[in-house]
Protein backbone atom coordinates (compact mmCIF):
# COMPACT_ATOMS: atom_id res chain seq x y z
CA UNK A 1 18.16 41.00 39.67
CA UNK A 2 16.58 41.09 36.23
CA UNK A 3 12.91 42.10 35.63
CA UNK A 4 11.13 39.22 33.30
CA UNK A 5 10.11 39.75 30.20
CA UNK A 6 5.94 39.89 29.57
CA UNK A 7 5.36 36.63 27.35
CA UNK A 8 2.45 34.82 25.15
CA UNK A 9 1.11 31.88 27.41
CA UNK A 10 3.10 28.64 26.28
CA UNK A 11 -0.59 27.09 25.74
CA UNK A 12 -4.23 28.60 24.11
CA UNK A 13 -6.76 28.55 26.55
CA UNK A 14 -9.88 26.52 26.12
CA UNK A 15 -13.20 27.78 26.52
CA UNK A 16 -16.22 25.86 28.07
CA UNK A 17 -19.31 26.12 28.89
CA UNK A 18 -21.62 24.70 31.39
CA UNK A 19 -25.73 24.73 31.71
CA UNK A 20 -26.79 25.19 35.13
CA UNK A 21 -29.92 24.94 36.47
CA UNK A 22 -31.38 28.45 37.49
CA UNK A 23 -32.07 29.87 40.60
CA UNK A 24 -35.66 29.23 42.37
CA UNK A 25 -37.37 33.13 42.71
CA UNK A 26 -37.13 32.66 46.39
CA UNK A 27 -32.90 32.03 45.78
CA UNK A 28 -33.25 35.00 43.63
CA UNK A 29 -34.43 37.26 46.04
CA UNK A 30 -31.79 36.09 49.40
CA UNK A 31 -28.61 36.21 46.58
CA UNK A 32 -27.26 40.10 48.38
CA UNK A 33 -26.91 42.40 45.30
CA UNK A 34 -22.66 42.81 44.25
CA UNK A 35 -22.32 46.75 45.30
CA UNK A 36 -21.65 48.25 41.32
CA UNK A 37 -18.28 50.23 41.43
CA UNK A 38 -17.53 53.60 39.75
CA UNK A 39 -16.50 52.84 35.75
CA UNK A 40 -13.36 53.75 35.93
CA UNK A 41 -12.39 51.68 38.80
CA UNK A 42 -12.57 48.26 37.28
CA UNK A 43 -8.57 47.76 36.11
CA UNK A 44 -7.66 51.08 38.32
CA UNK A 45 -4.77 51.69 40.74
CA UNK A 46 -3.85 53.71 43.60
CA UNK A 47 -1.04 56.04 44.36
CA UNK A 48 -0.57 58.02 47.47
CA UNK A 49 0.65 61.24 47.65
CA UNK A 50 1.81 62.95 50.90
CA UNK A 51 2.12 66.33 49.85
CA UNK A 52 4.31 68.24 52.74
CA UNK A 53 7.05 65.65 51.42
CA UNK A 54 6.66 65.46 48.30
CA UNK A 55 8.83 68.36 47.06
CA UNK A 56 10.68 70.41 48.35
CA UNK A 57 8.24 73.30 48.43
CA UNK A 58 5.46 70.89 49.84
CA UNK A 59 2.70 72.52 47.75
CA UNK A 60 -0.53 71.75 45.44
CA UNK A 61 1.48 73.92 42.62
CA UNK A 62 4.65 71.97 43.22
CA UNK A 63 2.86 68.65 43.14
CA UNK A 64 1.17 69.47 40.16
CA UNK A 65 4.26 69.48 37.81
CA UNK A 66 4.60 65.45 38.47
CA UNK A 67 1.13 65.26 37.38
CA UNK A 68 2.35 64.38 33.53
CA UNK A 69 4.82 61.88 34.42
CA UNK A 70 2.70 59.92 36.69
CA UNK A 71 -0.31 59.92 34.32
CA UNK A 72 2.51 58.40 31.91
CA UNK A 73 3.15 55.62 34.17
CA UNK A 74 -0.22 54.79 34.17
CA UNK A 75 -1.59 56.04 37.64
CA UNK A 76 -4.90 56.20 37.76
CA UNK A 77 -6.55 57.15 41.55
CA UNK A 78 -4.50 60.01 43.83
CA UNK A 79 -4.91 59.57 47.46
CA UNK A 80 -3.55 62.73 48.88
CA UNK A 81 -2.95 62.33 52.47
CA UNK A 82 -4.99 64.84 54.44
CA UNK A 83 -4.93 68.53 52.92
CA UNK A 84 -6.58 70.69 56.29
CA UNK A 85 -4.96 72.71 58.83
CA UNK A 86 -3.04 70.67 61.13
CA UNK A 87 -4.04 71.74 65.26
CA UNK A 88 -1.22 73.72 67.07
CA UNK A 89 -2.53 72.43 70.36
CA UNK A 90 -0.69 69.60 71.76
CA UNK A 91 0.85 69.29 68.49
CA UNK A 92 3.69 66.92 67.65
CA UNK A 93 6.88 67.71 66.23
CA UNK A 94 7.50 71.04 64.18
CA UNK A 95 4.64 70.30 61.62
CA UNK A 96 2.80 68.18 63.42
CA UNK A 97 0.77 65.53 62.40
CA UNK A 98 -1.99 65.81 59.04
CA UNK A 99 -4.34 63.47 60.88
CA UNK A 100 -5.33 66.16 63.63
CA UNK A 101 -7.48 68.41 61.72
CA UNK A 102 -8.20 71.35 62.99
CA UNK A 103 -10.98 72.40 60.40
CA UNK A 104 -12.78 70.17 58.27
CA UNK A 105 -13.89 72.74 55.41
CA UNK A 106 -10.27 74.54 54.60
CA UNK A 107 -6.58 73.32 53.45
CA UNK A 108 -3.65 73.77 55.07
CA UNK A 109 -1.72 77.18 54.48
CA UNK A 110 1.39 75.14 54.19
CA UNK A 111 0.38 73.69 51.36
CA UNK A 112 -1.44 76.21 49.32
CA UNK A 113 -4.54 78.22 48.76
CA UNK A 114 -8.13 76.72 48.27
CA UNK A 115 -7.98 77.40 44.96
CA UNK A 116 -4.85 75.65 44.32
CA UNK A 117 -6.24 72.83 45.34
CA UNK A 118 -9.26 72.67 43.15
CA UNK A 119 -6.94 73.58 40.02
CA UNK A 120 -4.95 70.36 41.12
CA UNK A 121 -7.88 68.39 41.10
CA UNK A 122 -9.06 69.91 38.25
CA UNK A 123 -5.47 69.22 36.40
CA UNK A 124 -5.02 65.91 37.59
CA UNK A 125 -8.94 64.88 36.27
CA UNK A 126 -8.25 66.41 32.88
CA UNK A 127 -5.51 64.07 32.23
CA UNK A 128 -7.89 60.93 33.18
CA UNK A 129 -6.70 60.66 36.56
CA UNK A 130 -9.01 60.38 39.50
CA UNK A 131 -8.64 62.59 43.00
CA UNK A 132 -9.59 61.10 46.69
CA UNK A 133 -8.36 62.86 49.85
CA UNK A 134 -7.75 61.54 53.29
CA UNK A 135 -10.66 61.97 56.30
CA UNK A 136 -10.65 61.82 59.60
CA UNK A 137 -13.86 61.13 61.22
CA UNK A 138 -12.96 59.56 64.52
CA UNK A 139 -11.24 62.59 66.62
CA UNK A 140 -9.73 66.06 65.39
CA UNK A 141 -7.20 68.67 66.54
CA UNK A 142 -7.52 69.86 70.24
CA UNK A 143 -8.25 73.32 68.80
CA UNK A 144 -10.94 72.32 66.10
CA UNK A 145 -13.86 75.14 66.68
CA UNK A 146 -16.36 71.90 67.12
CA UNK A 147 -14.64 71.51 70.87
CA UNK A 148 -16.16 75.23 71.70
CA UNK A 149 -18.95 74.87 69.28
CA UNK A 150 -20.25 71.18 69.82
CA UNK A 151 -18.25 70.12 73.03
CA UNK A 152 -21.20 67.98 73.11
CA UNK A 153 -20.02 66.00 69.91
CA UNK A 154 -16.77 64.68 72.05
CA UNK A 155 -16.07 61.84 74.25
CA UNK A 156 -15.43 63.09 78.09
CA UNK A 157 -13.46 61.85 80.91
CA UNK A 158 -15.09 61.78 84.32
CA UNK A 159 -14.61 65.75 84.72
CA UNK A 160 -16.40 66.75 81.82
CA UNK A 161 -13.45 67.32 79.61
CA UNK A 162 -12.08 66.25 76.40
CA UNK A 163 -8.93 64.30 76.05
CA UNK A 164 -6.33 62.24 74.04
CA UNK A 165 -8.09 59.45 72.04
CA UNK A 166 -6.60 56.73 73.77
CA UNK A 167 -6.62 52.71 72.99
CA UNK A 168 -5.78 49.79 75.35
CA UNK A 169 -7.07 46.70 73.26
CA UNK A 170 -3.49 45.62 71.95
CA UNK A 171 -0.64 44.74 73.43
CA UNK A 172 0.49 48.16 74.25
CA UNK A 173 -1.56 51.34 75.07
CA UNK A 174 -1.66 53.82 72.76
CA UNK A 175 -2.03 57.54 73.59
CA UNK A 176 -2.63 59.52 70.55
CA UNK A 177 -1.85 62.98 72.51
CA UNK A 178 -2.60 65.63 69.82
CA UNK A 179 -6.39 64.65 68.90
CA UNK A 180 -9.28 64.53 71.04
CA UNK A 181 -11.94 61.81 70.02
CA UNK A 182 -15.72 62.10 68.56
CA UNK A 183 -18.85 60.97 70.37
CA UNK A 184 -20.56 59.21 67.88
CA UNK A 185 -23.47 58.47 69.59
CA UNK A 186 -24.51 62.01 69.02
CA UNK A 187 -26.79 63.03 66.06
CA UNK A 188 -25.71 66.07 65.35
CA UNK A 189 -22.55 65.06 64.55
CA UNK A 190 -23.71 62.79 61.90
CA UNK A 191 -24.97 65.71 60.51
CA UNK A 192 -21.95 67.82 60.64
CA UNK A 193 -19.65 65.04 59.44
CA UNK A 194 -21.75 64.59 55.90
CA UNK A 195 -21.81 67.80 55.61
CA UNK A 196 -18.51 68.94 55.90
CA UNK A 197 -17.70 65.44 53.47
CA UNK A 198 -20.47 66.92 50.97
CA UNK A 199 -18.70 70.33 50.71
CA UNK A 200 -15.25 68.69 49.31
CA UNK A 201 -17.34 66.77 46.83
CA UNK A 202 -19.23 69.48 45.62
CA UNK A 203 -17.25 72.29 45.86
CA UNK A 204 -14.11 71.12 44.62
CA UNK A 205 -15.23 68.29 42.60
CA UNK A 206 -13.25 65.14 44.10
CA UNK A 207 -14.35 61.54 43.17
CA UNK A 208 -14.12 59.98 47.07
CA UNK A 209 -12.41 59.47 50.07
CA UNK A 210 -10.04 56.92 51.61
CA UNK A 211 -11.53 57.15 55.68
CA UNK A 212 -8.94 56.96 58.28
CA UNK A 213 -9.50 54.10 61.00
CA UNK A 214 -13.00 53.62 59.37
CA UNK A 215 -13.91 50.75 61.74
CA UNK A 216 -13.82 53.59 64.77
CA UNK A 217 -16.75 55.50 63.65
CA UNK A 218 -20.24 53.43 63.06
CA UNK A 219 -20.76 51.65 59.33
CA UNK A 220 -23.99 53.07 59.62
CA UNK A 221 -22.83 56.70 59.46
CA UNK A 222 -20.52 55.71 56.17
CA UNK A 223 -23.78 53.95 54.88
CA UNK A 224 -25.59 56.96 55.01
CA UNK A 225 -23.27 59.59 53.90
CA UNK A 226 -21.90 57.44 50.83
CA UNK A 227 -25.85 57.68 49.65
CA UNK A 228 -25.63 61.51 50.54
CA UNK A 229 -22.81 62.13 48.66
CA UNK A 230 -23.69 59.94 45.62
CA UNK A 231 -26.66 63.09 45.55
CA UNK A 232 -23.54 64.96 44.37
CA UNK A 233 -21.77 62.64 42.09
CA UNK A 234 -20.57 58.57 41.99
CA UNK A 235 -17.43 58.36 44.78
CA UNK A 236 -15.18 55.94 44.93
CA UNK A 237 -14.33 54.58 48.97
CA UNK A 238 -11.48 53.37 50.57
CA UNK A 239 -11.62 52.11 54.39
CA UNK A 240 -8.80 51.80 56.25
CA UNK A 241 -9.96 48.59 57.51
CA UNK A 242 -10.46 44.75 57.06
CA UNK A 243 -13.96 44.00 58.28
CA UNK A 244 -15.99 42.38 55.39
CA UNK A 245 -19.31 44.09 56.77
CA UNK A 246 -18.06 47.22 55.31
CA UNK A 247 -18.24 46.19 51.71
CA UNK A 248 -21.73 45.81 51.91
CA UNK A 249 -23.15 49.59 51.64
CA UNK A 250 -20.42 51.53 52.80
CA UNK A 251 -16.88 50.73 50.98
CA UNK A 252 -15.55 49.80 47.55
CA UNK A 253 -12.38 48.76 49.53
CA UNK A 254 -10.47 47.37 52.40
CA UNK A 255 -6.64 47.02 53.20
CA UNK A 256 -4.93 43.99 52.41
CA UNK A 257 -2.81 44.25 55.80
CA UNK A 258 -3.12 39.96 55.13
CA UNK A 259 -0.87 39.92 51.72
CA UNK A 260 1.39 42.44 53.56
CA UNK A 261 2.14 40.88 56.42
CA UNK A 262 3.40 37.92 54.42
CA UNK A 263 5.21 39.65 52.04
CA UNK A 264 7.78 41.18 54.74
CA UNK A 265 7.98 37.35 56.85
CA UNK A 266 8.88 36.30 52.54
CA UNK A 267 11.44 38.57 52.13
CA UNK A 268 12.99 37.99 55.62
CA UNK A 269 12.97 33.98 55.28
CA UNK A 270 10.00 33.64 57.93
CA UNK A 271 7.25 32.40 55.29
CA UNK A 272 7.77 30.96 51.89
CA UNK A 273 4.63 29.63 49.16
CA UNK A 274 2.43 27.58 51.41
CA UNK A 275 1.44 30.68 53.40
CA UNK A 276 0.46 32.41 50.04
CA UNK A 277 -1.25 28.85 49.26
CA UNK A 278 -2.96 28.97 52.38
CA UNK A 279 -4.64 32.42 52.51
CA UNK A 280 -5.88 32.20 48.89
CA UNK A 281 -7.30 28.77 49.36
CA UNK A 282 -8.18 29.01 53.23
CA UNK A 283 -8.79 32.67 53.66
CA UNK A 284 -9.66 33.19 57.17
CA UNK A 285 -12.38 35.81 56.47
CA UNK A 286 -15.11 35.91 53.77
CA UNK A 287 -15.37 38.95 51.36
CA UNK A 288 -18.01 39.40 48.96
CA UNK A 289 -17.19 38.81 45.35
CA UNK A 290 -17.17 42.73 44.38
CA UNK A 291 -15.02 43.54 46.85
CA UNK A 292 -11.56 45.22 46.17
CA UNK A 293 -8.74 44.74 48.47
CA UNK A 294 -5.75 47.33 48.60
CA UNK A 295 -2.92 45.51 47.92
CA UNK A 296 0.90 46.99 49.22
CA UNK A 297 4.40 46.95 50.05
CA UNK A 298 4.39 49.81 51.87
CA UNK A 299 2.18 52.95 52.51
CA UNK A 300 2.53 55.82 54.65
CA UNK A 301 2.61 53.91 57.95
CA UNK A 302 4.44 51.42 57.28
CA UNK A 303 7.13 53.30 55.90
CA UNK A 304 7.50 55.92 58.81
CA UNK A 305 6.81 53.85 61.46
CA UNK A 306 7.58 50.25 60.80
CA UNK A 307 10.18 50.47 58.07
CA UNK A 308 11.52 51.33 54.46
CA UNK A 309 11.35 48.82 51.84
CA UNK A 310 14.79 48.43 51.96
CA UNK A 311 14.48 47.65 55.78
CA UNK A 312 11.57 45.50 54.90
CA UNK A 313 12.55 43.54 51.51
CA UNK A 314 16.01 44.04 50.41
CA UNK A 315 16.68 42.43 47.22
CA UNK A 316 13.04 40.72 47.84
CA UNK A 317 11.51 44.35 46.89
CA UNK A 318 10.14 43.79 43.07
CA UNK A 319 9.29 39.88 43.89
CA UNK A 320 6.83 41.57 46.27
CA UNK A 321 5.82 44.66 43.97
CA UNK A 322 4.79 42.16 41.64
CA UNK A 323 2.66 40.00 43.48
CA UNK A 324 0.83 43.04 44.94
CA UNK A 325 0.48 44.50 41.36
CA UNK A 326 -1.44 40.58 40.12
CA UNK A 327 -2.36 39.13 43.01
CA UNK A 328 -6.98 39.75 42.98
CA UNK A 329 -7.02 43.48 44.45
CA UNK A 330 -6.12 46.68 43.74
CA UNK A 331 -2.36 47.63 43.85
CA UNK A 332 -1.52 51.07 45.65
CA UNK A 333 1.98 52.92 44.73
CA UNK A 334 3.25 54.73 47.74
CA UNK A 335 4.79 58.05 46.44
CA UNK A 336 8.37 58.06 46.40
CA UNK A 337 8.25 54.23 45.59
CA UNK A 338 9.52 54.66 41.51
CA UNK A 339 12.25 56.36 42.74
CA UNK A 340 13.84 53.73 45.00
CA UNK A 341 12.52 55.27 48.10
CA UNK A 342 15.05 53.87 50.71
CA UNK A 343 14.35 55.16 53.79
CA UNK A 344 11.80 56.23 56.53
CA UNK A 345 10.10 59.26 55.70
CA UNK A 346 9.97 61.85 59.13
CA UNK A 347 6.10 62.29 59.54
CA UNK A 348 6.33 65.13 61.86
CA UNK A 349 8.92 67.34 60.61
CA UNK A 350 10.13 68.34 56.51
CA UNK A 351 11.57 65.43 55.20
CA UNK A 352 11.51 65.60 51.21
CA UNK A 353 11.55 62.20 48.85
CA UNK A 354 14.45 62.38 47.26
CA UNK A 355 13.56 61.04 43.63
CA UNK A 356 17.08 59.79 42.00
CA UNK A 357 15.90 60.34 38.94
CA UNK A 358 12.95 57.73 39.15
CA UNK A 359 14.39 54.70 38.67
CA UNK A 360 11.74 52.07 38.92
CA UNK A 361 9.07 54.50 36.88
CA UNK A 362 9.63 51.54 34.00
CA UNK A 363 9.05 48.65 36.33
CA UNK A 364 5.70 49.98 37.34
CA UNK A 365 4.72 51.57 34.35
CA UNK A 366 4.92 47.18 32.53
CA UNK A 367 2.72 46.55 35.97
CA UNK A 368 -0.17 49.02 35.47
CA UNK A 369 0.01 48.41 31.38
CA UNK A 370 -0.45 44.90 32.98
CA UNK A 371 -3.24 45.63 34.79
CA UNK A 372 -4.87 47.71 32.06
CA UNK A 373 -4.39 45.67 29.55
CA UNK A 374 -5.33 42.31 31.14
CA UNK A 375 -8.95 41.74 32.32
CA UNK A 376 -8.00 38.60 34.39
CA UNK A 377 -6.29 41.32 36.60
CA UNK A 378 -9.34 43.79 36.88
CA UNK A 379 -10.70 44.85 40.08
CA UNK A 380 -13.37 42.64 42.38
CA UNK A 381 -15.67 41.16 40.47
CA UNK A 382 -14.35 42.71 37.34
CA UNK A 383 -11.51 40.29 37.75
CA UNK A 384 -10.99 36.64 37.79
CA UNK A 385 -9.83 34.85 41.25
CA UNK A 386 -6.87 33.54 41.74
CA UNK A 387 -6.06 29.54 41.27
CA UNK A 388 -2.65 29.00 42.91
CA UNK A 389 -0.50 26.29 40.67
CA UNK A 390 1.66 23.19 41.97
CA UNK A 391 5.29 23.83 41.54
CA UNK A 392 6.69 21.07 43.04
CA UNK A 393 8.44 23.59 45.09
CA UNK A 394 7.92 25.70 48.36
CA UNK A 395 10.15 28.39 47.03
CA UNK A 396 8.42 29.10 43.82
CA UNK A 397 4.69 30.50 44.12
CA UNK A 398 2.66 30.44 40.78
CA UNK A 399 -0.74 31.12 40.39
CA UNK A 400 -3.31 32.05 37.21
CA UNK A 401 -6.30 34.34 36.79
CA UNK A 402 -8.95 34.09 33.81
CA UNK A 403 -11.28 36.39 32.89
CA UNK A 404 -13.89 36.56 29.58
CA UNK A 405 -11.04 34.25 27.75
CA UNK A 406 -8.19 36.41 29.25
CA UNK A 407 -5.26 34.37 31.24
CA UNK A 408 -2.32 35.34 32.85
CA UNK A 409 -0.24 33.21 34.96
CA UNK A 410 2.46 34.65 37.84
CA UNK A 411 5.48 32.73 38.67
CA UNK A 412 7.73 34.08 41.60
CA UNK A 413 10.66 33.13 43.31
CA UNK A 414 10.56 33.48 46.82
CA UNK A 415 14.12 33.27 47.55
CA UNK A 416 17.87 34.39 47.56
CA UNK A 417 18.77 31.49 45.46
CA UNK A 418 18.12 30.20 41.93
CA UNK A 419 15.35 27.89 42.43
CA UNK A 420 13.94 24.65 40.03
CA UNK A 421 10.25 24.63 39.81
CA UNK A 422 7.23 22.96 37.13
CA UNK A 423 3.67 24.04 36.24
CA UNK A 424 1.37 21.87 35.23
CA UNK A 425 1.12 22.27 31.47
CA UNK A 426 4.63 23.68 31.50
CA UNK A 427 6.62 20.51 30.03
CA UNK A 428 10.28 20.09 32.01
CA UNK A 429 11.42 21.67 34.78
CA UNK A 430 12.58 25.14 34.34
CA UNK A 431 15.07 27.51 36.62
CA UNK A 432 14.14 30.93 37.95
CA UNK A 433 17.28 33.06 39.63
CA UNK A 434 17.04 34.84 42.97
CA UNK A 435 13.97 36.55 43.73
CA UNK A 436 13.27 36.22 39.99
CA UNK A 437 9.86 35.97 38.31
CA UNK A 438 8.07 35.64 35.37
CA UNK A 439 4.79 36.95 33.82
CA UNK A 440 2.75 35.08 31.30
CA UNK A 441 0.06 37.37 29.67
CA UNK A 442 -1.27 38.10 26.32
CA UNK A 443 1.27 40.94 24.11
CA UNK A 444 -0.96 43.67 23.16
């Protein structure tokens, strides 16, 4: 499978313009304010970095020598998975798991020293890249001092006592043994939680956070502390979540768990264009304008737990990459991804990437040039929306974005066979192989 060339549009766009009539004061005043992003999010990315795996060593330092080569491909935002201790209590596995935090205000001995960490941050923002790290506000470790200090901060059975967090709304319980969850209907823990969030920002100088099952813990509590830590400096915030309400105050942006979904039914022959078609055109939630959505193939969930991209996409995998990379949203690298990354990471024990030599570090680095270059592809309302062409064919998915007189248009093949397919505009028919597509942007 061949990677298509970048190409000059096949037609010049045409500029109009429109008079409208302008708003009465009282329209003025209902119209809810777009939430202003950081600068240098507008055309950004995302790349995650899950340091115990990583290398081999599973350190800041050792992390910190791919620094150069990622800033060459054109990363832009590090989410390092969470850097604290990890509880011993009731702990899973050898290493147990990063999400049970056992204190909020330190780093995990496993992977450095305090002060490695700041120098990484420090490293990584001299060479125009941006640092968030993982949080956890909705439970911690078993053996987190708040469950001597604050036992009043936690959720309690009918004894009095702590225990696992524990969910019943899906199909299947889930027992999440080696945490213990927080009582958010306590003050003081509002309290504690900004402050403990405020120390990482101010002390070691990091530009955000992406928040771990954000739609647990109240909006109201991100509300606040996002104006509490914008005290310190601009952040940048990432929710693991879809509700809308959570662009309003709190988040800059949501997961696209809707684009992902369909890309794995694509790749396995359950879903083909008209379900793109359909959530573009018939989306079954309203966002605001400004609101980035994180668009993936994989992250570190779905790689340990549901499946690798192999597993997931096959020969479908850069078909996919590429729609995440275009589609409106902003497209997250999961680490390990440039080089191929082909199976299921271990998320309880050491189980290093193995990097090949990095063999898809030129496909993404064309993607985020892409991105850069292209302001049709920015960010939220930095962007332009996406207008999904008729191919004349459920196999082939096209769509265009415009933006201040910048167009690109996205043609994909969504299957294991050479399919026929026209655009409108696009003269005869034309032939795109298996899994094939094509990219029609402005050369710069």
């Amino acid at each position: 499978m061949k990677p298509a060339a970048f190409s000059l549009p096949t037609l010049a766009l045409a500029l109009c313009a429109a008079l409208a009539p302008l708003p009465s004061l009282a329209q003025q005043q209902a119209a809810p304010v777009p939430m202003q992003h950081v600068a240098w999010s507008k055309n950004a990315n995302i790349y995650e970095v899950n340091i115990r795996q990583y290398t081999k060593e599973g350190t800041f330092n050792a992390f910190a020598a791919h620094l150069p080569r990622l800033r060459k491909m054109g990363v832009d935002v590090l989410w390092l998975m969470p850097v604290q201790p990890i509880g011993v209590k009731n702990r899973k596995g050898t290493l147990g798991s990063y999400y049970a935090v056992r204190d909020y205000t330190a780093v995990n001995p496993e992977f450095g020293t305090m002060d490695d960490f700041k120098r990484l941050v420090k490293q990584a923002q001299g060479m125009g890249m941006r640092v968030i790290v993982d949080w956890v506000a909705n439970h911690t470790a078993f053996d987190h001092p708040w469950t001597v200090q604050h036992k009043d901060w936690y959720l309690k059975d009918a004894k009095g006592e702590i225990f696992p967090v524990t969910y019943t709304e899906g199909a299947e319980p889930e027992y999440w043994t080696d945490v213990t969850g927080l009582d958010w209907k306590q003050p003081g823990l509002w309290k504690g939680m900004t402050d403990a969030m405020a120390f990482w920002v101010r002390e070691t100088g990091i530009d955000g956070f992406r928040a771990d099952v954000a739609a647990k813990v109240p909006t109201a509590f991100w509300e606040q502390t996002r104006v509490e830590l914008e005290k310190i400096k601009p952040v940048f915030m990432l929710a693991e979540a879809w509700q809308p309400e959570l662009h309003n105050k709190a988040f800059d942006m949501t997961y696209g768990w809707d684009t992902v979904t369909i890309f794995k039914d694509i790749a396995k022959g359950k879903a083909d264009a008209k379900a793109l078609r359909t959530l573009l055109e018939k989306p079954p939630l309203a966002y605001p304008d400004h609101a980035y959505r994180m668009r993936f193939t994989s992250n570190h969930d779905e790689n340990s737990w549901h499946g690798s991209d192999k597993e997931h996409y096959g020969p479908a995998f850069k078909a996919m990459a590429v729609l995440a990379a275009t589609l409106p949203g902003m497209p997250l690298i999961y680490g390990g991804q440039e080089a191929g990354l082909d199976k299921r990471i271990e998320f309880f024990e050491k189980d290093p990437i193995e990097w090949k030599g990095y063999p898809l570090a030129p496909f993404y680095t064309g993607l985020l040039k892409l991105k850069h270059d292209n302001r049709a592809l920015w960010n939220g309302q930095y962007g332009g929306p996406a207008q999904v062409l008729e191919t004349g064919n459920d196999k082939v998915f096209a769509f265009r974005r415009e933006k201040d007189g910048n167009r690109v248009r996205v043609t994909v093949n969504l299957s294991g066979a050479t399919q026929q397919y026209s655009v409108p505009g696009g003269g005869a028919k034309r032939s795109l192989g298996a899994w094939e597509y094509v990219i029609d942007a402005p050369v710069k």
